[in-house]
N, C-alpha and C. Protein backbone atom coordinates (compact mmCIF):
# COMPACT_ATOMS: atom_id res chain seq x y z
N UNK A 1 97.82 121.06 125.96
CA UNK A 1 98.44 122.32 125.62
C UNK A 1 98.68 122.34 124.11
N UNK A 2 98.20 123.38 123.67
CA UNK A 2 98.30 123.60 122.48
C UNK A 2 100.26 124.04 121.24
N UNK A 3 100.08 123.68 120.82
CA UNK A 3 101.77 124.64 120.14
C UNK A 3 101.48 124.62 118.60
N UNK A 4 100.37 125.04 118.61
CA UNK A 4 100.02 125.73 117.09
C UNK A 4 101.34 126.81 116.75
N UNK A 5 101.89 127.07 115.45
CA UNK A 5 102.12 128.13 115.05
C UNK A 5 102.03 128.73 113.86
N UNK A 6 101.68 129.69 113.85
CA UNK A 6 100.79 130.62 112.91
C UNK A 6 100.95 130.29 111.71
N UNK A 7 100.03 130.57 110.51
CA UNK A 7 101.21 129.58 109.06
C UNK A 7 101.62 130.60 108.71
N UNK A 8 102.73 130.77 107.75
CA UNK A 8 103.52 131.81 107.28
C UNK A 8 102.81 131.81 105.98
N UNK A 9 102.64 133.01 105.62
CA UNK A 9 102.44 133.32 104.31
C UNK A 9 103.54 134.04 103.42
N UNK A 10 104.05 133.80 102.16
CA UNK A 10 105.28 134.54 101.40
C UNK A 10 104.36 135.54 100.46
N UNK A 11 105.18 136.72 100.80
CA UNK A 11 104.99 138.04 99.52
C UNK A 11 106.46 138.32 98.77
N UNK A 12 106.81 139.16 98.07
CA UNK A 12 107.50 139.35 97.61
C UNK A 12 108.10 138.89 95.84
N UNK A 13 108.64 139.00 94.90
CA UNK A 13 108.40 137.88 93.67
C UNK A 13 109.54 137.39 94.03
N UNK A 14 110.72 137.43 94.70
CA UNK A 14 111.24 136.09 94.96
C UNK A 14 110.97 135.21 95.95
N UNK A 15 109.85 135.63 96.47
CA UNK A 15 108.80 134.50 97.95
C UNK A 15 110.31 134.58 98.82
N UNK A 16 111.51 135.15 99.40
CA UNK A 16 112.20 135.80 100.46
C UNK A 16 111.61 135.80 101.63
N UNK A 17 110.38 136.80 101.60
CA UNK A 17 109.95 137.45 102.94
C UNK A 17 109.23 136.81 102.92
N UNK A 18 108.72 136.39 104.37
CA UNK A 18 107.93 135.36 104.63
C UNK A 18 107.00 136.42 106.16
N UNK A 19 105.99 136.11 105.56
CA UNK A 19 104.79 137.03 107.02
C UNK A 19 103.86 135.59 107.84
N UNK A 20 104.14 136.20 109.14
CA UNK A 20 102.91 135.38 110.09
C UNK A 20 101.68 135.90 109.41
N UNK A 21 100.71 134.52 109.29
CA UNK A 21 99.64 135.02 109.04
C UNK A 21 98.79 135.45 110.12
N UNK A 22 98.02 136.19 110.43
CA UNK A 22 97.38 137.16 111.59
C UNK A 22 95.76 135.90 112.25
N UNK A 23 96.22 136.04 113.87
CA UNK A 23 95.45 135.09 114.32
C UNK A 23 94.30 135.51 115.03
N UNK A 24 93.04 134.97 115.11
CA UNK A 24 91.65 135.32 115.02
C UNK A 24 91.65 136.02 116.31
N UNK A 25 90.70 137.22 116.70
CA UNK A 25 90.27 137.25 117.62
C UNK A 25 89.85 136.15 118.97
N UNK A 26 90.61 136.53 120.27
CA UNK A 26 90.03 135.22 120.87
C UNK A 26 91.30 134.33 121.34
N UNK A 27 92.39 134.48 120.77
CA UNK A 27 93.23 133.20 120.48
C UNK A 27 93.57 133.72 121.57
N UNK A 28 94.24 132.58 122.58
CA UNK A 28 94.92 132.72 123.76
C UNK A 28 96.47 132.17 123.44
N UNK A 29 97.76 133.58 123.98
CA UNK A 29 98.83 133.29 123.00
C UNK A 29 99.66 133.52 124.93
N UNK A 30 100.88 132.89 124.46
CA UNK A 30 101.78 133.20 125.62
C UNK A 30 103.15 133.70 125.72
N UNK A 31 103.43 134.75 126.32
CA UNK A 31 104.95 135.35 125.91
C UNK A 31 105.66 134.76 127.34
N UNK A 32 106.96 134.67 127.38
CA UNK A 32 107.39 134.14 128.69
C UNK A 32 106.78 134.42 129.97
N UNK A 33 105.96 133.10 130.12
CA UNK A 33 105.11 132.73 130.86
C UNK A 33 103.80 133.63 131.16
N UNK A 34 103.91 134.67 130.38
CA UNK A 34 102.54 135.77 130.33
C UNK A 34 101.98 135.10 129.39
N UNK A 35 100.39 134.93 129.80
CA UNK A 35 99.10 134.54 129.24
C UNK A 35 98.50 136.26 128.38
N UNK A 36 97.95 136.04 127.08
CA UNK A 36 96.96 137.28 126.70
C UNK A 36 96.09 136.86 125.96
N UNK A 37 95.15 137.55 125.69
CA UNK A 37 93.91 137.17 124.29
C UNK A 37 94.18 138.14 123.75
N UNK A 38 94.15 137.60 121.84
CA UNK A 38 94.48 138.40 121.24
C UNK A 38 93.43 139.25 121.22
N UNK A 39 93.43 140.48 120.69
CA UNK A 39 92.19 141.49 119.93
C UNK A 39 92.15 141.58 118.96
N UNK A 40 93.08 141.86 118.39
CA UNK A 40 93.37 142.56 116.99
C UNK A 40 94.77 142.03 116.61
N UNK A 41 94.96 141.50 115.19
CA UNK A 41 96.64 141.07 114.50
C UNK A 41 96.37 140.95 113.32
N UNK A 42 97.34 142.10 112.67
CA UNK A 42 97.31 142.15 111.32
C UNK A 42 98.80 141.20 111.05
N UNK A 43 99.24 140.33 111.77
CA UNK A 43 100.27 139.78 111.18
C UNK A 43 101.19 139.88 111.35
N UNK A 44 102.30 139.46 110.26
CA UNK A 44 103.53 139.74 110.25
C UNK A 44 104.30 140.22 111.56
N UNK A 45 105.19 141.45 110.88
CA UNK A 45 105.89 141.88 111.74
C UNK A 45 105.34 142.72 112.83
N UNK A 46 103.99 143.22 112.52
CA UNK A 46 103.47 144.44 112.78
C UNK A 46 102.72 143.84 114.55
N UNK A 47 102.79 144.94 115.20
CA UNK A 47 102.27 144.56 116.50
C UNK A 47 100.52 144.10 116.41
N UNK A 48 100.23 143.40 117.46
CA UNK A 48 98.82 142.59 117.60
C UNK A 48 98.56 143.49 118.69
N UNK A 49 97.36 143.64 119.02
CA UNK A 49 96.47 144.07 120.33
C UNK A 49 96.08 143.11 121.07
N UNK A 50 96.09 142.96 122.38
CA UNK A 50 96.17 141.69 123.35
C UNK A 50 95.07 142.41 124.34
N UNK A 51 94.61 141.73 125.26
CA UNK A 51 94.31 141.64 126.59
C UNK A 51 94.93 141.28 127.63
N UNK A 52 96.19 141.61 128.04
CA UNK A 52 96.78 140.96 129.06
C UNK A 52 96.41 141.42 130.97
N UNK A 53 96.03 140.79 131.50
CA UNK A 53 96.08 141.07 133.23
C UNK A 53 94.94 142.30 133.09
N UNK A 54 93.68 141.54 132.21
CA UNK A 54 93.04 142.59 132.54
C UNK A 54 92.58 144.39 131.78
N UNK A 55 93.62 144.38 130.84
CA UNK A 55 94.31 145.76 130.35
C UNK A 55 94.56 145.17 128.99
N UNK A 56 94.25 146.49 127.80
CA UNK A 56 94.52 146.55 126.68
C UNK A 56 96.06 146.56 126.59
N UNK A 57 96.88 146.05 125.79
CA UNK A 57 98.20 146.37 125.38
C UNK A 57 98.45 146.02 124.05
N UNK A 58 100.04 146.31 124.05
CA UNK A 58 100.59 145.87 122.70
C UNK A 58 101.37 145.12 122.49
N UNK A 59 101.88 143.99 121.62
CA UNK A 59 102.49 142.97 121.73
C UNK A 59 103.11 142.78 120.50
N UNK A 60 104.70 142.08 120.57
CA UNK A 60 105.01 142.21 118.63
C UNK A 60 105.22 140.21 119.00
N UNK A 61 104.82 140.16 118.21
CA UNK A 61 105.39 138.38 118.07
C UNK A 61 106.52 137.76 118.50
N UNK A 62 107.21 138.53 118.07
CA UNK A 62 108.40 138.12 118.46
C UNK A 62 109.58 139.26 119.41
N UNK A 63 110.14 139.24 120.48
CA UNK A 63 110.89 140.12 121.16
C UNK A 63 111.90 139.86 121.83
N UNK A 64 113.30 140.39 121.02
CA UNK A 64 114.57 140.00 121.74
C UNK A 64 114.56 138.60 122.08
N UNK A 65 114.59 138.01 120.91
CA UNK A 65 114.65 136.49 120.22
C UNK A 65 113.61 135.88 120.85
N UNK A 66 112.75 135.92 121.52
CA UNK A 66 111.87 135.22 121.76
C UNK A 66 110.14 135.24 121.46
N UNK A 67 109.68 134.21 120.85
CA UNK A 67 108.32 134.53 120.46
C UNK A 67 107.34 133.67 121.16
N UNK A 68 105.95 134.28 120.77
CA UNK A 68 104.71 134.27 120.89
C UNK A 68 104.46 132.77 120.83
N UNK A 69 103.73 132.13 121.55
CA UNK A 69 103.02 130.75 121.64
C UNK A 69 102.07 130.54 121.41
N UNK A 70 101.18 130.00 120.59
CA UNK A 70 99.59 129.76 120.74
C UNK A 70 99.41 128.98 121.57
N UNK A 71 98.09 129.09 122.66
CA UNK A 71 97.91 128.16 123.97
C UNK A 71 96.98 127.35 123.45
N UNK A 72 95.79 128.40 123.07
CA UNK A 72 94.62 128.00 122.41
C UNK A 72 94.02 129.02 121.74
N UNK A 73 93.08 127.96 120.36
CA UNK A 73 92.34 128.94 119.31
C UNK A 73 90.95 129.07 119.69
N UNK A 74 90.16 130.24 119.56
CA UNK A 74 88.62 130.13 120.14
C UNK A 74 87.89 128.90 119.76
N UNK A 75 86.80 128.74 120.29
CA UNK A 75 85.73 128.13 119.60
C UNK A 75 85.02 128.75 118.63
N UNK A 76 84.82 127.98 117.14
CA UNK A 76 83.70 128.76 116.60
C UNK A 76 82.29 128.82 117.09
């Protein structure tokens, strides 16, 4: 089992804010105990596009204190 987590990247000029960096197509991530593949993640705060059960959805990293897991990263 994997427990990658995403590297943070800092913007801002006092480097403060700190952003998830956005994970590849493919990646298999887990929210309490829900399995999805990502589609689409621009990162940060901003919601990712998943595959979950089958069905397109939307997903934010983190929700009501709890976040996102990496299970596994694709193969290249």
């Amino acid at each position: 089992m994997l427990t990658h987590t995403p590297t943070l990247v800092s913007s801002g000029a006092a480097m403060s804010i700190s952003k998830r960096a956005p994970l590849p197509p493919g990646t298999q991530i887990e929210f309490c105990v829900d399995l999805a593949e990502v589609v689409h993640d621009a990162g940060g705060d901003l919601r990712m596009t998943v595959k979950h059960d089958g069905m397109l959805d939307k997903w934010y990293w983190s929700f009501e204190g709890e976040e996102c897991r990496v299970v596994s990263l694709p193969k290249e």
